[in-house]
N, C-alpha and C. Protein backbone atom coordinates (compact mmCIF):
# COMPACT_ATOMS: atom_id res chain seq x y z
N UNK A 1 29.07 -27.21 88.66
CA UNK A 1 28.10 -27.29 89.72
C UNK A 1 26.85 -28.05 89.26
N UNK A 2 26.31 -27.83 88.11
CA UNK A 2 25.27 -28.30 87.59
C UNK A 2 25.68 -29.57 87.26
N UNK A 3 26.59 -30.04 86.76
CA UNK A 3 26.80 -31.48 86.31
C UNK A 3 27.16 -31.98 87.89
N UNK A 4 27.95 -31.71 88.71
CA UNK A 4 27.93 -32.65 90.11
C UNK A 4 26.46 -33.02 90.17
N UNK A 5 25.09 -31.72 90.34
CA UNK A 5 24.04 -32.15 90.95
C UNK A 5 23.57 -33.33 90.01
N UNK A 6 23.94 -33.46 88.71
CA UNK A 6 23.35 -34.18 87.89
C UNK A 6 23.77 -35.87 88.12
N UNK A 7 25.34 -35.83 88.73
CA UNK A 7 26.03 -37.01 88.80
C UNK A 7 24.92 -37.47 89.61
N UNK A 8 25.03 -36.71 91.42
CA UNK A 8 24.31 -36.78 92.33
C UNK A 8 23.10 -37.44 92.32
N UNK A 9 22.08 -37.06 91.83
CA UNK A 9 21.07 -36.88 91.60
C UNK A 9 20.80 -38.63 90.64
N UNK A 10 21.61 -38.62 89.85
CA UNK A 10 21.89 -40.40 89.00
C UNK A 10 22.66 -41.17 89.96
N UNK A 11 23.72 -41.08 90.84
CA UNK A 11 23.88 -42.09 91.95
C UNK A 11 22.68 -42.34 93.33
N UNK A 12 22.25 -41.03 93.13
CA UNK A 12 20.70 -41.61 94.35
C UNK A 12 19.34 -42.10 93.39
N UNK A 13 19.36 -41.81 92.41
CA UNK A 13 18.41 -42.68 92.03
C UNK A 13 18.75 -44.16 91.52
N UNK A 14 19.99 -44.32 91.15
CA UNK A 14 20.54 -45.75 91.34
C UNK A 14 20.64 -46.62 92.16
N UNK A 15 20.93 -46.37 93.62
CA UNK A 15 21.11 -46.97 94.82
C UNK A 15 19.45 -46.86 95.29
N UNK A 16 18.19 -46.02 95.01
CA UNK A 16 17.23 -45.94 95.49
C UNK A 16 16.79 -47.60 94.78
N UNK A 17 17.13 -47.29 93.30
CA UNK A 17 16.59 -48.69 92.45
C UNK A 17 16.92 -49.68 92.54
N UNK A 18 18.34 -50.06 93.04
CA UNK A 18 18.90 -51.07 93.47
C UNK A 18 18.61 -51.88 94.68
N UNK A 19 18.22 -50.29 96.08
CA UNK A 19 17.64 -51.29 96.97
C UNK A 19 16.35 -51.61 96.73
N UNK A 20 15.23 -51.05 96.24
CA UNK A 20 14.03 -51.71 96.12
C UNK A 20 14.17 -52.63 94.99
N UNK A 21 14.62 -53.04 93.75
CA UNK A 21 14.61 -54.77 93.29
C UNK A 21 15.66 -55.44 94.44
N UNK A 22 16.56 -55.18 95.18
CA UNK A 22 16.91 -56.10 96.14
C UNK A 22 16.40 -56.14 97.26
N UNK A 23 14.95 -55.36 97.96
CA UNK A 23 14.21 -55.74 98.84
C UNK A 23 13.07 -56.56 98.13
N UNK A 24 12.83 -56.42 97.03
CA UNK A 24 11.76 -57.36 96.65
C UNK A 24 11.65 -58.38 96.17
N UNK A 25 13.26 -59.02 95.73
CA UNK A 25 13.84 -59.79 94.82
C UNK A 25 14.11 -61.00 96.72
N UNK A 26 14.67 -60.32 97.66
CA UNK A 26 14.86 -61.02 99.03
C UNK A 26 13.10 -61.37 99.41
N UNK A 27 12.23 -60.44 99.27
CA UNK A 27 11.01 -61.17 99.76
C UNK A 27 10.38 -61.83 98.73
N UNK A 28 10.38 -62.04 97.54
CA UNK A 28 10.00 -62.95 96.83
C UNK A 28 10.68 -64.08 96.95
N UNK A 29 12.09 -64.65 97.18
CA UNK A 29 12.94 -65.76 97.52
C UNK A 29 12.47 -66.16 98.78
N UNK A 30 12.11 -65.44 99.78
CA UNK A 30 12.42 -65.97 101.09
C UNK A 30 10.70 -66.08 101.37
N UNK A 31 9.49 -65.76 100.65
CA UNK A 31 8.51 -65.96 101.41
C UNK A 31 8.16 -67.36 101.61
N UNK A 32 8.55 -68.12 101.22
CA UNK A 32 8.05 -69.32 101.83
C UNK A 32 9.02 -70.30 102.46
N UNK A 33 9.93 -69.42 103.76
CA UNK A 33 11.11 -69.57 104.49
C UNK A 33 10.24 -70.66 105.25
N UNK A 34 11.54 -71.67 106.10
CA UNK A 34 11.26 -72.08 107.17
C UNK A 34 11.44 -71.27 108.21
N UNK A 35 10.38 -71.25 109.11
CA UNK A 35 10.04 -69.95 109.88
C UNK A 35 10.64 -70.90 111.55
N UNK A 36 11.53 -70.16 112.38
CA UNK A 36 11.98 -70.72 113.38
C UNK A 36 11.16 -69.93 114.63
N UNK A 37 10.29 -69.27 114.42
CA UNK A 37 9.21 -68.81 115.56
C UNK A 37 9.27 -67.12 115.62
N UNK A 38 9.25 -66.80 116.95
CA UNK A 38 9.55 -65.56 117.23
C UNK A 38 10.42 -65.06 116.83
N UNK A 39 11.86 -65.17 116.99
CA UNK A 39 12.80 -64.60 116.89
C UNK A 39 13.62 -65.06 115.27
N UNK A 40 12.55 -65.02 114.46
CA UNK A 40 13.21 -65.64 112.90
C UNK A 40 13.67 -64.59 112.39
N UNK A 41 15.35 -64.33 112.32
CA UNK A 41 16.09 -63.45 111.42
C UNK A 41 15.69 -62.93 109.77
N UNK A 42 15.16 -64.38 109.37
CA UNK A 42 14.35 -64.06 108.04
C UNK A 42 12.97 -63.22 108.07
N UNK A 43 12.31 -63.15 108.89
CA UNK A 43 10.78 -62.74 109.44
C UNK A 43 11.36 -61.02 109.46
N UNK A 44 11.99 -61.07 110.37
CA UNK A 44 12.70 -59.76 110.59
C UNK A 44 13.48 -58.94 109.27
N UNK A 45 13.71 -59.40 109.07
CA UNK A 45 14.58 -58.81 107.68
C UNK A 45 13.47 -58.33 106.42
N UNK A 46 12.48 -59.28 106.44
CA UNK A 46 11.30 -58.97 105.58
C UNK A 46 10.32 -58.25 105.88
N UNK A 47 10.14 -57.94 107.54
CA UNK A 47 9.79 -56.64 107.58
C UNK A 47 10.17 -55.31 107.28
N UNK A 48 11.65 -55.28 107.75
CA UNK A 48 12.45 -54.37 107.22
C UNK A 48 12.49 -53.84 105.83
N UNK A 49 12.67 -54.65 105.33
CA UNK A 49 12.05 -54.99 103.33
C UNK A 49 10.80 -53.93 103.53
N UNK A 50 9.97 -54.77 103.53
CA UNK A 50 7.97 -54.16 103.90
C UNK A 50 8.38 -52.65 104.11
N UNK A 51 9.33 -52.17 105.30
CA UNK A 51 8.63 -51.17 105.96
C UNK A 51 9.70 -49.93 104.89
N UNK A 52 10.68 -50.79 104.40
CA UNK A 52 11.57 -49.45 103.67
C UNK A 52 10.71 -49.57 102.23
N UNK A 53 10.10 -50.60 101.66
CA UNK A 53 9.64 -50.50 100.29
C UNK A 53 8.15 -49.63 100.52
N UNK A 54 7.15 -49.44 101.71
CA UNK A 54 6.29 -48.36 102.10
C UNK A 54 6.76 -47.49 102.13
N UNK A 55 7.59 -46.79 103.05
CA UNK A 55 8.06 -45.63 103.23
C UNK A 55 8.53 -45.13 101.95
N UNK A 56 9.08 -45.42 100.71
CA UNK A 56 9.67 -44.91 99.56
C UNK A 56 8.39 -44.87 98.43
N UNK A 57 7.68 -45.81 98.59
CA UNK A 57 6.09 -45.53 98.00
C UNK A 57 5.65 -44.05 98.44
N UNK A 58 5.34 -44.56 99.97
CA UNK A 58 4.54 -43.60 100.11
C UNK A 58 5.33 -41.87 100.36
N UNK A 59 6.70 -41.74 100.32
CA UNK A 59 7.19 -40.97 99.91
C UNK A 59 7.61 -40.61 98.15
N UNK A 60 7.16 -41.26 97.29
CA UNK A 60 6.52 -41.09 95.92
C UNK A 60 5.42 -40.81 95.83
N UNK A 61 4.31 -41.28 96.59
CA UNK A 61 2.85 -40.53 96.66
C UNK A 61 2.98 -39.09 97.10
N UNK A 62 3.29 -38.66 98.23
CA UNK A 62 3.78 -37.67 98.51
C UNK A 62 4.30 -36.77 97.79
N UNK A 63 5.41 -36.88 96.86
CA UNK A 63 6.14 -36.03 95.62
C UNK A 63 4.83 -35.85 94.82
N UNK A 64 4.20 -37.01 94.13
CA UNK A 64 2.98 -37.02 93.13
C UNK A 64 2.21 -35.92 93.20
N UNK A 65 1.56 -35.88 94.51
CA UNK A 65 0.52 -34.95 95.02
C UNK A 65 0.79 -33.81 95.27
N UNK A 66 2.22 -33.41 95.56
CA UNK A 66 2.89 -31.85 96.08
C UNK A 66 2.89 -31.63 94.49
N UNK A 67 3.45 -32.23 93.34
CA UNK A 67 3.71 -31.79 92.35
C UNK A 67 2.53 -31.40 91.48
N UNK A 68 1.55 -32.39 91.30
CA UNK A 68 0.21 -32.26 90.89
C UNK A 68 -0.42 -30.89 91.30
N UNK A 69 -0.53 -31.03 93.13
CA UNK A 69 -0.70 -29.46 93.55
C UNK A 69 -0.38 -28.05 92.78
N UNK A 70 0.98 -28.36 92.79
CA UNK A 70 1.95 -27.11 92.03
C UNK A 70 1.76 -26.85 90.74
N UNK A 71 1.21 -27.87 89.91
CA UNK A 71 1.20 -27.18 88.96
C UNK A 71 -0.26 -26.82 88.09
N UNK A 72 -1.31 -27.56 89.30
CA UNK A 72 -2.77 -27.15 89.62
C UNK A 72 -2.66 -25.23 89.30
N UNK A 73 -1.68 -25.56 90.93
CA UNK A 73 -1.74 -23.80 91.17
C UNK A 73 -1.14 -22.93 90.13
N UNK A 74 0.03 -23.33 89.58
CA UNK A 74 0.45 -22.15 88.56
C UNK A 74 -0.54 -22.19 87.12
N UNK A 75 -1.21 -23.03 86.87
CA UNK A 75 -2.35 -22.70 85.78
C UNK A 75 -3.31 -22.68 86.24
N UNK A 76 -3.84 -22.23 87.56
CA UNK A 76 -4.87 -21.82 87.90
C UNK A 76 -4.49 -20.26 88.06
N UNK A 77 -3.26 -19.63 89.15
CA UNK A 77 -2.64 -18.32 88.75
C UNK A 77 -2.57 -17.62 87.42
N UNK A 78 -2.30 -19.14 86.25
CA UNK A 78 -1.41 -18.09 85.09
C UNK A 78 -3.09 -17.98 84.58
N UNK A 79 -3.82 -18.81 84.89
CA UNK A 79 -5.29 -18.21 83.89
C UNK A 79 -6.49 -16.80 84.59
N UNK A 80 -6.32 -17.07 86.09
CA UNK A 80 -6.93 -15.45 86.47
C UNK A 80 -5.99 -14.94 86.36
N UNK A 81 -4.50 -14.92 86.45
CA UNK A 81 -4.03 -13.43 86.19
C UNK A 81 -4.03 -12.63 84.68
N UNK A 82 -4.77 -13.54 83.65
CA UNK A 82 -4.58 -13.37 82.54
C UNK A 82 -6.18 -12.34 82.49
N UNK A 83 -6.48 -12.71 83.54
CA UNK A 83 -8.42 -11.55 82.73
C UNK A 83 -8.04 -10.45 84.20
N UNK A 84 -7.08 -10.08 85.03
CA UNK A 84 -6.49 -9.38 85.49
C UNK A 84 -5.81 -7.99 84.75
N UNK A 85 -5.37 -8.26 83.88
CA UNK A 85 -4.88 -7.32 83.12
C UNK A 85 -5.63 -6.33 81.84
N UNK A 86 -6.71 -5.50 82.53
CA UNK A 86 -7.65 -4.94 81.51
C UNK A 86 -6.95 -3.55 81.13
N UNK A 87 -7.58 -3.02 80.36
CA UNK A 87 -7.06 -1.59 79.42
C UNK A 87 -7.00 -0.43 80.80
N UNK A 88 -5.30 -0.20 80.86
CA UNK A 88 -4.76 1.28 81.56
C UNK A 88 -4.13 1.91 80.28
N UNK A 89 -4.57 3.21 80.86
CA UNK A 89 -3.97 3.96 80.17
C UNK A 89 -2.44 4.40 79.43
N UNK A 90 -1.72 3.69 80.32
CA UNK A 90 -0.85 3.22 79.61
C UNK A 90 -0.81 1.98 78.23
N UNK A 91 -1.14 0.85 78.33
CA UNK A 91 -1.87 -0.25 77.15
C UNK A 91 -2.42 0.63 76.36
N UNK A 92 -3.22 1.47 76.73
CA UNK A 92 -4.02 2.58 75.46
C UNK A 92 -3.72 3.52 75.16
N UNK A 93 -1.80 3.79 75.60
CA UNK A 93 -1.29 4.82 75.00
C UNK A 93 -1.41 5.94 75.05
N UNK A 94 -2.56 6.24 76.00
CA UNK A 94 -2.90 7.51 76.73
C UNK A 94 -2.01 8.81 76.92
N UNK A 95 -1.78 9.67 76.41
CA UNK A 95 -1.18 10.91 77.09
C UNK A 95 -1.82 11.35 77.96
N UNK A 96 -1.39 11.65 79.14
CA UNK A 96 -2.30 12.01 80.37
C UNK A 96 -1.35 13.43 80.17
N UNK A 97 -1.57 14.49 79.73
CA UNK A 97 -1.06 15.89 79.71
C UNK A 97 -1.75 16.74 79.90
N UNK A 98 -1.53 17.45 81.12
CA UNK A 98 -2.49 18.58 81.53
C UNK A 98 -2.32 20.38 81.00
């Protein structure tokens, strides 16, 4: 189970890497296309490029900042819960016997 997620996990980050150097590798070749007006198949395609190489940015900014968050919060938790824990009577070994 653990090694599938692992295969998994290395075929989507392969195909993620593959299409962004082949969306950027197509708009670096083609930016200085002959442009046939409105309806230029090349124009179009390089938006497409543009708008999937944003969206995967800015869904990496996104991860950055949730993760940064997370681990803000667990060493901000793990350090007050650490002056949380003062002397009970139990820690001090207390017999409470009446």
């Amino acid at each position: 189970m653990k090694f599938e997620r692992r295969v998994g996990a290395a075929i989507l980050a392969a195909f993620l890497l593959i299409c962004v150097t082949a969306s950027l590798i197509f708009i670096a070749g083609e930016a200085d296309h002959d442009c046939s007006g409105d309806d230029c198949p090349v124009c179009a395609f390089i938006a497409i490029c543009r708008n999937t190489l944003r969206s995967l940015f800015e869904a990496a900014a996104v991860f950055a900042v949730t993760a940064a968050s997370v681990g803000f919060a667990a060493v901000t938790v793990s350090a007050s819960s650490a002056g949380l824990h003062g002397a009970t009577p139990v820690s001090l070994k207390v017999k409470l016997l009446n």
